[in-house]
Protein backbone atom coordinates (compact mmCIF):
# COMPACT_ATOMS: atom_id res chain seq x y z
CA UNK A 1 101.68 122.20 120.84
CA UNK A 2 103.95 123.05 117.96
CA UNK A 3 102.91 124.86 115.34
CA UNK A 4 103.59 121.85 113.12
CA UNK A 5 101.50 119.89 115.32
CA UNK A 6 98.60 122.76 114.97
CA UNK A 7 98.93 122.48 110.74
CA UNK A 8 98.99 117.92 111.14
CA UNK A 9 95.83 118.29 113.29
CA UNK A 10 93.98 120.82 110.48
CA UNK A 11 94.94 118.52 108.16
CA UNK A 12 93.18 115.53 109.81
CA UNK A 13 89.87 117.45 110.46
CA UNK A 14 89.95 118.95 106.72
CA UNK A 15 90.82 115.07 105.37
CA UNK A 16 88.02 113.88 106.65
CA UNK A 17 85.56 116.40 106.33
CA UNK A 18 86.36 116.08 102.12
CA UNK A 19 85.75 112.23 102.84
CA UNK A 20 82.60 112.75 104.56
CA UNK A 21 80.79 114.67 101.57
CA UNK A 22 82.32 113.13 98.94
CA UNK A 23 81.16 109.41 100.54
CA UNK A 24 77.44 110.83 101.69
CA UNK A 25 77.40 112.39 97.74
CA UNK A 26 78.14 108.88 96.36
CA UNK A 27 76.25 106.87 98.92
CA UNK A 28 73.01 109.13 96.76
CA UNK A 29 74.12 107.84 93.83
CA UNK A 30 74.70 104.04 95.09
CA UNK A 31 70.93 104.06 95.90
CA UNK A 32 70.04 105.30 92.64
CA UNK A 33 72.12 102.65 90.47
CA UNK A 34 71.52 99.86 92.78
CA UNK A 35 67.77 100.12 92.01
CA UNK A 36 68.27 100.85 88.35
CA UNK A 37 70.90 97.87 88.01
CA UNK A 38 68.76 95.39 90.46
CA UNK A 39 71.85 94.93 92.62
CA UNK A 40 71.48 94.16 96.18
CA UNK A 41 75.28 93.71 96.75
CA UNK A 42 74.86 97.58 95.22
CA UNK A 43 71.98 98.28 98.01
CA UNK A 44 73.15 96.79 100.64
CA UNK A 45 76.85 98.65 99.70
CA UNK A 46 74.41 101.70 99.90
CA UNK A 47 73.34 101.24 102.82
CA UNK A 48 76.75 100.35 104.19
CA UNK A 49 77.77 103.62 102.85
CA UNK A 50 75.15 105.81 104.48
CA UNK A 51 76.32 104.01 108.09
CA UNK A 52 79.98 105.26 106.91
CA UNK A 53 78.68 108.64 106.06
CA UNK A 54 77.32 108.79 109.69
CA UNK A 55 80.60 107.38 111.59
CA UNK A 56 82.70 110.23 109.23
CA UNK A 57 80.17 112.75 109.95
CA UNK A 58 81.17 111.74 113.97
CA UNK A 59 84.36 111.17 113.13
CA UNK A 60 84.93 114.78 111.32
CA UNK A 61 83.60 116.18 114.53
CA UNK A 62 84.97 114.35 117.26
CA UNK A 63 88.61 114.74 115.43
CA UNK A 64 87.95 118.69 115.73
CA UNK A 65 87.00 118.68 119.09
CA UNK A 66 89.70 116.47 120.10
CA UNK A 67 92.30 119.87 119.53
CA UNK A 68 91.09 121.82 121.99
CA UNK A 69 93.73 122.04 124.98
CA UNK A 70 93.71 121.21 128.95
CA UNK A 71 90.99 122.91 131.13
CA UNK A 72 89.28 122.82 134.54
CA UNK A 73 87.17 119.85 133.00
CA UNK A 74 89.59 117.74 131.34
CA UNK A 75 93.18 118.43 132.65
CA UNK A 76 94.88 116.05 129.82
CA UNK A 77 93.03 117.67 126.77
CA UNK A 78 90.82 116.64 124.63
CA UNK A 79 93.11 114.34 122.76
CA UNK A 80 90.71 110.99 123.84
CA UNK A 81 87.68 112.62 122.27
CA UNK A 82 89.73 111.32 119.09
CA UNK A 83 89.60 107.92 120.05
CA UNK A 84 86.50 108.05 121.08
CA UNK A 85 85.48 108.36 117.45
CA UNK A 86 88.18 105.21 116.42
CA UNK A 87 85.94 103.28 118.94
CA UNK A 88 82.70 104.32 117.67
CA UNK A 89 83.30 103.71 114.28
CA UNK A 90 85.13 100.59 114.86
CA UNK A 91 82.05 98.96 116.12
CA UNK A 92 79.95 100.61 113.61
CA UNK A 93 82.02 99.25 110.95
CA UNK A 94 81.69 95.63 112.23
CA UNK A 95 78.49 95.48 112.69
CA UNK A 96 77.66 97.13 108.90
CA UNK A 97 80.36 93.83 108.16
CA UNK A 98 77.73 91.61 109.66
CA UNK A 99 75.13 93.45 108.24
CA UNK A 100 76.75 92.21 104.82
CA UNK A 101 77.84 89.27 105.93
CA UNK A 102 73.82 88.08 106.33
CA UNK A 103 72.66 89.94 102.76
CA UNK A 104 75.82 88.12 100.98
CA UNK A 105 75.57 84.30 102.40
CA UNK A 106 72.01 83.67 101.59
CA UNK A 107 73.30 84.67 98.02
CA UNK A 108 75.89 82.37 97.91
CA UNK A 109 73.04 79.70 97.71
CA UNK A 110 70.78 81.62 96.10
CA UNK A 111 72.72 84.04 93.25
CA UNK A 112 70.75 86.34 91.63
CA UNK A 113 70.85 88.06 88.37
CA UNK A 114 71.74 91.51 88.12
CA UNK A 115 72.37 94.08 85.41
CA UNK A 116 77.00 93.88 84.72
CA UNK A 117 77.01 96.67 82.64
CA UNK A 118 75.60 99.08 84.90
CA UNK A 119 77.64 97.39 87.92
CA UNK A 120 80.57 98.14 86.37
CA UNK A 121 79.77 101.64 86.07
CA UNK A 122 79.36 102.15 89.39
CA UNK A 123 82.53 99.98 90.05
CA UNK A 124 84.50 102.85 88.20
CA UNK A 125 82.60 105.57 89.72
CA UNK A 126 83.04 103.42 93.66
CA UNK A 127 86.73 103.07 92.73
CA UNK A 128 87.32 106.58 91.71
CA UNK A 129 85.34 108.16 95.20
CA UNK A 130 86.83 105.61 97.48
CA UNK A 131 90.25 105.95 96.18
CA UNK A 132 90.56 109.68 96.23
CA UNK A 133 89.54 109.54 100.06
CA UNK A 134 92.05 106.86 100.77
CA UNK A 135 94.50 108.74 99.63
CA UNK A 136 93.66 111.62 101.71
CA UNK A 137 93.61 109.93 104.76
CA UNK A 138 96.75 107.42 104.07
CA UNK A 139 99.04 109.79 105.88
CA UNK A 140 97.02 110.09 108.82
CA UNK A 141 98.64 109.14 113.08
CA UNK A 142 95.76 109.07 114.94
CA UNK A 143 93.26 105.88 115.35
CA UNK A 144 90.67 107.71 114.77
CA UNK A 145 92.24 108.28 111.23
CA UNK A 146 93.01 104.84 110.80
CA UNK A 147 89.85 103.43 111.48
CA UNK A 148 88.02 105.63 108.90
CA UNK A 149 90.65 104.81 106.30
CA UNK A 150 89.60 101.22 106.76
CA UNK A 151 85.88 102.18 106.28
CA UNK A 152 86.94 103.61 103.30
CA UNK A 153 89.19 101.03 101.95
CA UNK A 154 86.65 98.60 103.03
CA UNK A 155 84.65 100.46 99.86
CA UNK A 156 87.59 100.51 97.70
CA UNK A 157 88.03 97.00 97.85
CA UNK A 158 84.08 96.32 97.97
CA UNK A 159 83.97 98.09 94.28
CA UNK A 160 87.01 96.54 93.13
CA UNK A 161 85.82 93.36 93.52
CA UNK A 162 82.31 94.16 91.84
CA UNK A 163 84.25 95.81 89.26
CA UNK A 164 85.87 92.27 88.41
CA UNK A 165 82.68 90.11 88.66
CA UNK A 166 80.89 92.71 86.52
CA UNK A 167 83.73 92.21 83.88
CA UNK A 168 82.94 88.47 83.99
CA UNK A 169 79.73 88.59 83.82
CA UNK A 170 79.56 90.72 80.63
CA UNK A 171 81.53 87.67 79.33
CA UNK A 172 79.78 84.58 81.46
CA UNK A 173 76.91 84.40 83.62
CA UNK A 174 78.65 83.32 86.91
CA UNK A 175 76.74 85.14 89.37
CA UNK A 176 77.89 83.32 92.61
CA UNK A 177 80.83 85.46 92.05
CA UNK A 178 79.66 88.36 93.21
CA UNK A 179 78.35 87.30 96.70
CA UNK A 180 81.75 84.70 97.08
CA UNK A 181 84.05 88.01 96.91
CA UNK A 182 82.02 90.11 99.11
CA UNK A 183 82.75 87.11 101.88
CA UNK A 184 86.01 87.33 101.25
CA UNK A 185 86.40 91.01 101.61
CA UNK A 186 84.30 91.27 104.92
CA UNK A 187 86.29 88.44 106.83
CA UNK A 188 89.92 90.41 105.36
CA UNK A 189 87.86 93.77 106.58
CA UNK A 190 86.31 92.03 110.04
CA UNK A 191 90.03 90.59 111.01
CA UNK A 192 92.19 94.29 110.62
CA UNK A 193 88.99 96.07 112.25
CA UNK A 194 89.07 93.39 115.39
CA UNK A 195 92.86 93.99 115.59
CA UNK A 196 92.77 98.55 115.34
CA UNK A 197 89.40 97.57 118.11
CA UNK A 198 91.78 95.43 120.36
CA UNK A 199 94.22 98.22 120.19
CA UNK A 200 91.31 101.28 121.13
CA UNK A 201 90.61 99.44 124.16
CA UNK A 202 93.47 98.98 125.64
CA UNK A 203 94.23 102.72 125.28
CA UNK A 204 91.33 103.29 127.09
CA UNK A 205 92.35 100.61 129.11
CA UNK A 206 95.83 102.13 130.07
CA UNK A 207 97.28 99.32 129.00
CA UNK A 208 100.86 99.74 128.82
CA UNK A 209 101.69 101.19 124.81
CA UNK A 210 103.46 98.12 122.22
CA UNK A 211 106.99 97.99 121.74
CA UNK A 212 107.46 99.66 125.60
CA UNK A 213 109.20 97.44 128.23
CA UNK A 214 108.86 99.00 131.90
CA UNK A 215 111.39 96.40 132.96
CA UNK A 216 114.21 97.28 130.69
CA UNK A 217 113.33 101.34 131.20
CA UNK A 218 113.88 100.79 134.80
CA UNK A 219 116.89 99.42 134.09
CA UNK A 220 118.17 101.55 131.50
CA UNK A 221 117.50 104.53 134.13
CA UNK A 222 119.66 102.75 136.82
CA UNK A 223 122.39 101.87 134.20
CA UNK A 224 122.57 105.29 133.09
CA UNK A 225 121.65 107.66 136.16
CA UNK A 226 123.02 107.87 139.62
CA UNK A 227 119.72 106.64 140.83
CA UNK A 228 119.99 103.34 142.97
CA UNK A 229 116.79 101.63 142.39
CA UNK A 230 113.38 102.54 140.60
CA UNK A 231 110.18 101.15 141.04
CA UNK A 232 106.47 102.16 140.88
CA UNK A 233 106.84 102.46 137.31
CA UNK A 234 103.74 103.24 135.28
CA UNK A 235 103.43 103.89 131.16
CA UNK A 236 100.17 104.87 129.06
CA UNK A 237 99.22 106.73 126.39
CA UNK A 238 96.48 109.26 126.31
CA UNK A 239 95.39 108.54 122.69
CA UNK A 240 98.06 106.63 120.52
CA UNK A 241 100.33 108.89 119.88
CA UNK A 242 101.48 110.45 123.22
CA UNK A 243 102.85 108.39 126.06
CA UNK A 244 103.20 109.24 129.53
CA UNK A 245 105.20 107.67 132.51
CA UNK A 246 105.16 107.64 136.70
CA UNK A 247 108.07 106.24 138.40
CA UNK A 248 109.68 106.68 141.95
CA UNK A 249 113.29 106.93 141.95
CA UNK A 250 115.42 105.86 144.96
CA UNK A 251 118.43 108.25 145.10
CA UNK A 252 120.94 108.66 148.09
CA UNK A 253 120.30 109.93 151.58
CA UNK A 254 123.30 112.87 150.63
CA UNK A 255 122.26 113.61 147.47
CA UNK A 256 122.06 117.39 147.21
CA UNK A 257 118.95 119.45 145.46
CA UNK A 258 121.46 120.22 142.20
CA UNK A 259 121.61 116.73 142.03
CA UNK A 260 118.18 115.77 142.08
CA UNK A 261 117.61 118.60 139.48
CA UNK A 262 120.16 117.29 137.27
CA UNK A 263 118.91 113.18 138.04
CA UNK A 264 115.48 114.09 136.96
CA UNK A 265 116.69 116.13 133.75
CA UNK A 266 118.38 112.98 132.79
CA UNK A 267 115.92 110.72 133.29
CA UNK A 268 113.45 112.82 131.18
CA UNK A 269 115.90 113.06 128.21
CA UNK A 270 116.78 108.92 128.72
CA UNK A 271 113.06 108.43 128.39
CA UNK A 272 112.29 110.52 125.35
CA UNK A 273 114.92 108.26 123.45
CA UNK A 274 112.24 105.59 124.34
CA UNK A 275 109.06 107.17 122.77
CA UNK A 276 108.11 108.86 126.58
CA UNK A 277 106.62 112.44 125.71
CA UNK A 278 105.98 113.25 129.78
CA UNK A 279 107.35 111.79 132.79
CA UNK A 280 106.14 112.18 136.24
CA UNK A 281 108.75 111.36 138.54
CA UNK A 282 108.79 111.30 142.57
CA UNK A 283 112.32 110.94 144.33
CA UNK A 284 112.70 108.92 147.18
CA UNK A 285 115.84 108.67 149.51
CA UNK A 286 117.56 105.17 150.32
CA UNK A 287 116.28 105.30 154.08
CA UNK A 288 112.91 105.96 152.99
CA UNK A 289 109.67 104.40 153.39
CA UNK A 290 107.60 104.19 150.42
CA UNK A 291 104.71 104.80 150.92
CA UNK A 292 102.66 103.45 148.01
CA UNK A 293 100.60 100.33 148.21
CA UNK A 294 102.16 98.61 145.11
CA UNK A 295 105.60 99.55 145.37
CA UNK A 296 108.29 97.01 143.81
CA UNK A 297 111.72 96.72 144.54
């Protein structure tokens, strides 16, 4: 690993350790205001916000552990332990939605009258906390990263939208406001949550990475190489970020072991133009039998 790769993955663990105590330090003070200010879209934020503390708390340490390099136990890395903690607190984070979801539409029919001035307070305060640890994680590869940003910007828009209904309601008492925004937010929130989820699992699916074609790599290596066919071609990625292939090449019964050298070299470099950090490849000569169960032509 690079030593700018070493530096990118301090900064990730150090991003979201900051957003971990600064959300469990305001998730204190939600409780606190919510009670004063007779909220429950505050409380039940609260409560939302203590869940988030949790899935940062995993996600700060799951992140760290993810660094540590190949051994007897996990030949790959530790890389997946990262995405472990995108799936966790993907699931966490759409379940707190739900959670919401049944505290705000009972209010929709039912609004109830809370305390503006003190809501937009806390709106300020929310803004201020959340945005800082958006920012801080905005830069951030791994899904892991991008899954906690959405917790977080899942707050940031929370408290910008009681920030607005608490400016109205200083003015006019329109309470259904408050509970008709929070829907809003939590099926915008529930819909880019579903879509990073879809994407966790088929990492740990090994499905084949987006914007990777097997079809035209094959062909692109027998365009540009001197091999005649290739087949058995297989492409995943260990945790978002680095992809790996397995392909058999089918070279000619007089090719000589320069050759082969010089084929695979090729191949390799052809392959990292296409986003392929390590490539497995297995030569096969023109006369012979493969040997694989699922070998294509």
């Amino acid at each position: 690993m690079s030593e700018h790769q070493h530096e990118h993955d301090h900064s990730a663990v150090g991003n979201i350790k900051f957003a971990f105590f600064l959300n469990l330090s305001f998730s204190i003070i939600e409780i606190i205001g919510g009670l004063l200010t007779n909220s429950m879209a505050i409380l039940s934020d609260a409560l939302h916000d203590l869940g988030d503390s949790i899935s940062l708390a995993l996600s700060w340490y799951l992140e760290n552990f993810s660094q540590k390099g190949a051994d007897e136990d996990f030949s790959y890395g530790y890389a997946r332990f990262s995405l472990l903690g995108a799936l966790i607190n993907s699931l966490i984070l759409i379940l707190g939605s739900f959670f919401i979801l049944s505290e705000v539409i009972p209010r929709l029919f039912n609004p109830q009258t809370v305390h503006p001035e003190g809501m937009l307070f806390l709106a300020i305060i929310g803004i201020t906390v959340n945005g800082i640890s958006v920012l801080k994680l905005r830069s951030g590869s791994s899904l892991n990263k991008e899954v906690v940003s959405w917790h977080l910007m899942e707050d940031l828009l929370g408290w910008s939208a009681v920030l607005v209904v608490s400016i109205i309601l200083i003015f006019k008492s329109i309470p259904v406001l408050d509970p008709l925004l929070s829907l809003l937010i939590n099926i915008y929130i529930l819909y880019n949550v579903i879509s990073k989820l879809k994407k966790v699992l088929s990492i740990f699916l090994q499905g084949v990475p987006g914007g990777i074609d097997i079809n035209k790599l094959q062909q692109k290596v027998v365009k540009q190489t001197e091999a005649l066919a290739v087949h058995h071609t297989h492409v995943w990625t260990l945790e978002g970020e680095k992809n790996f292939l397995s392909t058999h090449l089918i070279v000619s019964d007089q090719i000589n072991r320069e050759e082969i050298i010089a084929l695979k070299s090729k191949v390799k470099s052809l392959l990292a133009e296409e986003g392929i950090d390590h490539v497995t490849v297995e030569i096969e000569y023109e006369n012979e039998k493969c040997e694989s169960k699922d070998c294509r032509a």
